[in-house]
Protein backbone atom coordinates (compact mmCIF):
# COMPACT_ATOMS: atom_id res chain seq x y z
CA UNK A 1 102.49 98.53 109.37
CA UNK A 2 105.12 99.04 106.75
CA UNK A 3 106.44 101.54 104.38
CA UNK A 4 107.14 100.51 100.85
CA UNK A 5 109.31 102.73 98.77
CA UNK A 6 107.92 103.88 95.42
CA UNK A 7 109.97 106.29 94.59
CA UNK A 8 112.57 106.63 97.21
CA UNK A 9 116.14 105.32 98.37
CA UNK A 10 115.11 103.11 101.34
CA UNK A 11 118.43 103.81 102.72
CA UNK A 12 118.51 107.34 102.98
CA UNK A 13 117.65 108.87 106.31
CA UNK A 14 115.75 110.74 107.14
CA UNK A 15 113.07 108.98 104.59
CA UNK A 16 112.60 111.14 101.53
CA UNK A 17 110.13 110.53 98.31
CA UNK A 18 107.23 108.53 97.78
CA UNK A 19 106.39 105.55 100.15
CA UNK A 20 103.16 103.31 100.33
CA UNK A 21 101.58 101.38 103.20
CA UNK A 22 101.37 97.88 103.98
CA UNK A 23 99.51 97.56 106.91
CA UNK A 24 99.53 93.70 108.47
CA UNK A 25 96.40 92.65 106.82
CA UNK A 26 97.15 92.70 103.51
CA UNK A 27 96.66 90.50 101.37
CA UNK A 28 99.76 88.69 99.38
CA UNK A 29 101.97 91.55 100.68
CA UNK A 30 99.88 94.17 98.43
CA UNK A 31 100.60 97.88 99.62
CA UNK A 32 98.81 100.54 98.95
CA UNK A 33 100.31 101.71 95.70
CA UNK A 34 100.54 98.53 94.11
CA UNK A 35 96.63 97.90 94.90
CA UNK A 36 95.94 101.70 93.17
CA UNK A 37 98.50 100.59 90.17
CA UNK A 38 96.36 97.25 90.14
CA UNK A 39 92.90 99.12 89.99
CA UNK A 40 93.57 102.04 87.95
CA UNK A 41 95.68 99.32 84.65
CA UNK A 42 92.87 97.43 84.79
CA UNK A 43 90.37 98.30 81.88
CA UNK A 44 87.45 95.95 83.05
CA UNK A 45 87.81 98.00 86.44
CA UNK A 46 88.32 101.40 84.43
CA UNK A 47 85.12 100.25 82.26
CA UNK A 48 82.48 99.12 85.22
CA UNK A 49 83.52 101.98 87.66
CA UNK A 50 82.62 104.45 85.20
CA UNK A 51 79.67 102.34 83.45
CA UNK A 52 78.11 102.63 86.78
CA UNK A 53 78.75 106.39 87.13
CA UNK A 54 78.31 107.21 83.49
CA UNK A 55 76.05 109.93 84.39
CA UNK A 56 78.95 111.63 85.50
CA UNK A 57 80.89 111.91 82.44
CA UNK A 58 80.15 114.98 81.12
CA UNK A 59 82.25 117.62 79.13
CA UNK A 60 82.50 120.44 81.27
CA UNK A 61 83.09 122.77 77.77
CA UNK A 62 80.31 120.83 75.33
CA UNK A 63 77.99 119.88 78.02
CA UNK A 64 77.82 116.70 75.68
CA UNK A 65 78.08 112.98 77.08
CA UNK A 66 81.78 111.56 76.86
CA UNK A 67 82.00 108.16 75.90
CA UNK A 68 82.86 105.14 78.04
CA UNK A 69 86.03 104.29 76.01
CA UNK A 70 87.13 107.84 76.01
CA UNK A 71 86.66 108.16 79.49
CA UNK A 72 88.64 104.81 80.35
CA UNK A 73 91.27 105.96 78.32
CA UNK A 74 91.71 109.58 79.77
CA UNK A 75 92.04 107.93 83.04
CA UNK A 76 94.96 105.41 82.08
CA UNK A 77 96.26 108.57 80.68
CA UNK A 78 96.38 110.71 83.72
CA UNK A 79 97.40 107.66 85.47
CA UNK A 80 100.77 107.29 82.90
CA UNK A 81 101.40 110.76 83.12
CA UNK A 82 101.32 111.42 86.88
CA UNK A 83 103.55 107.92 86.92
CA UNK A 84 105.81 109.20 84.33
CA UNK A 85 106.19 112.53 86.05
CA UNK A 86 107.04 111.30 89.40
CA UNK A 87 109.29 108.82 87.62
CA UNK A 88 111.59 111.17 86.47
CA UNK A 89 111.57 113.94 89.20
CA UNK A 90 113.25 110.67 91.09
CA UNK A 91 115.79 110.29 88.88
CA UNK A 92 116.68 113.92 88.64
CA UNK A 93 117.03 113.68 92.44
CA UNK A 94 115.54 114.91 95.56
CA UNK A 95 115.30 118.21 94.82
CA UNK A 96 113.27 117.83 91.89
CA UNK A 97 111.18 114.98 93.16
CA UNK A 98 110.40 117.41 96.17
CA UNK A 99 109.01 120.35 93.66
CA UNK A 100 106.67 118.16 91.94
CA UNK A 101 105.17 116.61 95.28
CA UNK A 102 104.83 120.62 96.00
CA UNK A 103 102.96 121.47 92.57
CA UNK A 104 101.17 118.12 92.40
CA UNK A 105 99.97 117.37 95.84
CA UNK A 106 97.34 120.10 97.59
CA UNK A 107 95.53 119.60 100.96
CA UNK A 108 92.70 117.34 101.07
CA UNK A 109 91.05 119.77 103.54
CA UNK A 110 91.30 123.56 102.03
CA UNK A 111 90.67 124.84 105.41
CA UNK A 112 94.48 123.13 106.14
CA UNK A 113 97.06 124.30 104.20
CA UNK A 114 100.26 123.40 106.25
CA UNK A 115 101.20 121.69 109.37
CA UNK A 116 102.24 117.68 110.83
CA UNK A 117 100.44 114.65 109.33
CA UNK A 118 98.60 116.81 106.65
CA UNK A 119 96.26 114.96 104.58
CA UNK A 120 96.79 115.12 100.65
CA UNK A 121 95.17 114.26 96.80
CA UNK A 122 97.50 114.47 93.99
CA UNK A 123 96.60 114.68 90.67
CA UNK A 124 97.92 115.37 87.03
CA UNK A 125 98.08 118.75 85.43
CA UNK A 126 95.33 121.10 86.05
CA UNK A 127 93.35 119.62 82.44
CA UNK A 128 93.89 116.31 84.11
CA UNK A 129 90.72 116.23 86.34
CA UNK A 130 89.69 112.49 87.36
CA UNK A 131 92.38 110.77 88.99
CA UNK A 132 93.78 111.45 92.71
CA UNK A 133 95.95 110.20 94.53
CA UNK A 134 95.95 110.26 98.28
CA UNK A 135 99.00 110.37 101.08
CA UNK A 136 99.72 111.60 103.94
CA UNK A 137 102.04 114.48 103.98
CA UNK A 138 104.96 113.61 107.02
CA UNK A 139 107.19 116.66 105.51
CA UNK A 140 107.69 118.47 102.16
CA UNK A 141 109.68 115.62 100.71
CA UNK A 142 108.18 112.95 102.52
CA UNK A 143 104.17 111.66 101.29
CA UNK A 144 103.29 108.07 101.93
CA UNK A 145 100.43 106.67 99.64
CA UNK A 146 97.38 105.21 101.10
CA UNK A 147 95.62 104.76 97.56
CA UNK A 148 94.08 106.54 94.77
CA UNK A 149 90.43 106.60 93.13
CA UNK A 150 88.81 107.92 90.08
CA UNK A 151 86.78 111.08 91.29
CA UNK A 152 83.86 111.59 89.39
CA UNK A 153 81.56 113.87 92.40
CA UNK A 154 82.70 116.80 93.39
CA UNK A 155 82.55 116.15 97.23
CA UNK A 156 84.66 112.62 98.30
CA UNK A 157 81.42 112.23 100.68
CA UNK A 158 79.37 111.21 97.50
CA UNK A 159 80.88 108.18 96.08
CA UNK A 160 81.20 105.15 97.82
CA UNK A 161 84.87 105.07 96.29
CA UNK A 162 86.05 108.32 97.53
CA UNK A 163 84.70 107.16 100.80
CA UNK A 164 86.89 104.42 100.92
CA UNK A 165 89.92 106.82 100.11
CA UNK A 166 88.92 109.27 102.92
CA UNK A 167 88.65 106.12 105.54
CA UNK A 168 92.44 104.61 104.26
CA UNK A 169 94.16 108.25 104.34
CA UNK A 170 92.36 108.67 108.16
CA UNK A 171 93.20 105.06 109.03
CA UNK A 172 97.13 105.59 107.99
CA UNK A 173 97.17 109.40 110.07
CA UNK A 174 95.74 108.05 112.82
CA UNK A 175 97.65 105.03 113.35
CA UNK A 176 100.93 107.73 112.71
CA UNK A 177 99.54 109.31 115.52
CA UNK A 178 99.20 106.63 117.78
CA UNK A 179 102.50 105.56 117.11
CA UNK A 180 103.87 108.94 117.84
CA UNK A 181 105.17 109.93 114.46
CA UNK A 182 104.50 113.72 114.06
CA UNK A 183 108.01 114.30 112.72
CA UNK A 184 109.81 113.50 109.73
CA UNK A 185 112.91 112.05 112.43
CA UNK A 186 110.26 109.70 113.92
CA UNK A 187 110.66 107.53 110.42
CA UNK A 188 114.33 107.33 110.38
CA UNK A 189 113.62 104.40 113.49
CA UNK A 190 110.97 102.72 111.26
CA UNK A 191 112.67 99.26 109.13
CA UNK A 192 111.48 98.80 105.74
């Protein structure tokens, strides 16, 4: 396993910012961000993952049908601005990379609200409603990515996508744990 930094000085320590995983299996030295970035730019993926849940895309204020191409589109854009956003928290520094993780990230579980290892979606601004992204929270400026989906169903248990998002974020936590990294001071021993 390997952290990747996204947005984050690789030689700061302790680790601060936005890291992926690479765990040893993957393929062409893909990460987890880079296989989200991969997924989520790509309009024939866009187009057939919503085609096949187009039953889903519903206005929540017309109660009307939204169209595929709209749909595909919104996502991109929630994808750019979430991207953009992080993007320039990082250059404004720490600080301000550290209050967007706070306003964009939430628990994945609302029954957990703080604590070691916690479990986290991001998404855009609150009209911004399809596109997560999930990481494990090591400390309030510290979230490593383990991938993001489109989330159509309210529950992650209901799509076979947001399945595969809840088994990555459980597969990176418990291999933290394993490893004995439950502090943000365990990391500064870890090579990128």
């Amino acid at each position: 396993m390997e952290f990747v930094p996204i947005f984050a000085d690789p030689n700061e320590t302790p680790f601060r910012g936005l890291y992926a995983v690479r765990y040893e299996d993957a393929p062409d030295g893909e990460n987890s961000w880079s296989e989200f970035v991969d997924r989520i730019t790509d309009p024939e993926y866009r187009r057939d993952f919503l085609k096949a849940r187009k039953e889903k895309l519903i206005d929540e204020r017309t109660k009307e049908s939204i169209e595929l191409s709209d749909a595909s589109m919104q996502v991109l854009e929630e994808f750019l601005e979430i991207n953009y956003t992080f993007r320039t928290a990082y250059r404004k520094g720490i600080e301000h990379l550290t209050a967007t993780f706070e306003e964009r990230f939430q628990p994945l579980n609302n029954d957990e609200s703080d604590g070691m290892l916690l479990k986290s979606k991001g998404r855009g601004r609150k009209n911004q409603r399809w596109l997560r992204i999930y990481a494990v929270k090591i400390a309030p400026d510290l979230y490593i990515v383990t991938g993001g989906a489109i989330k159509l169903f309210k529950y992650m248990a209901d799509d076979v996508a947001t399945q595969d998002e809840w088994a990555k974020i459980n597969r990176l936590r418990d291999r933290l744990k394993q490893e004995g990294m439950f502090y943000q001071d365990a990391y500064t021993e870890l090579e990128l």
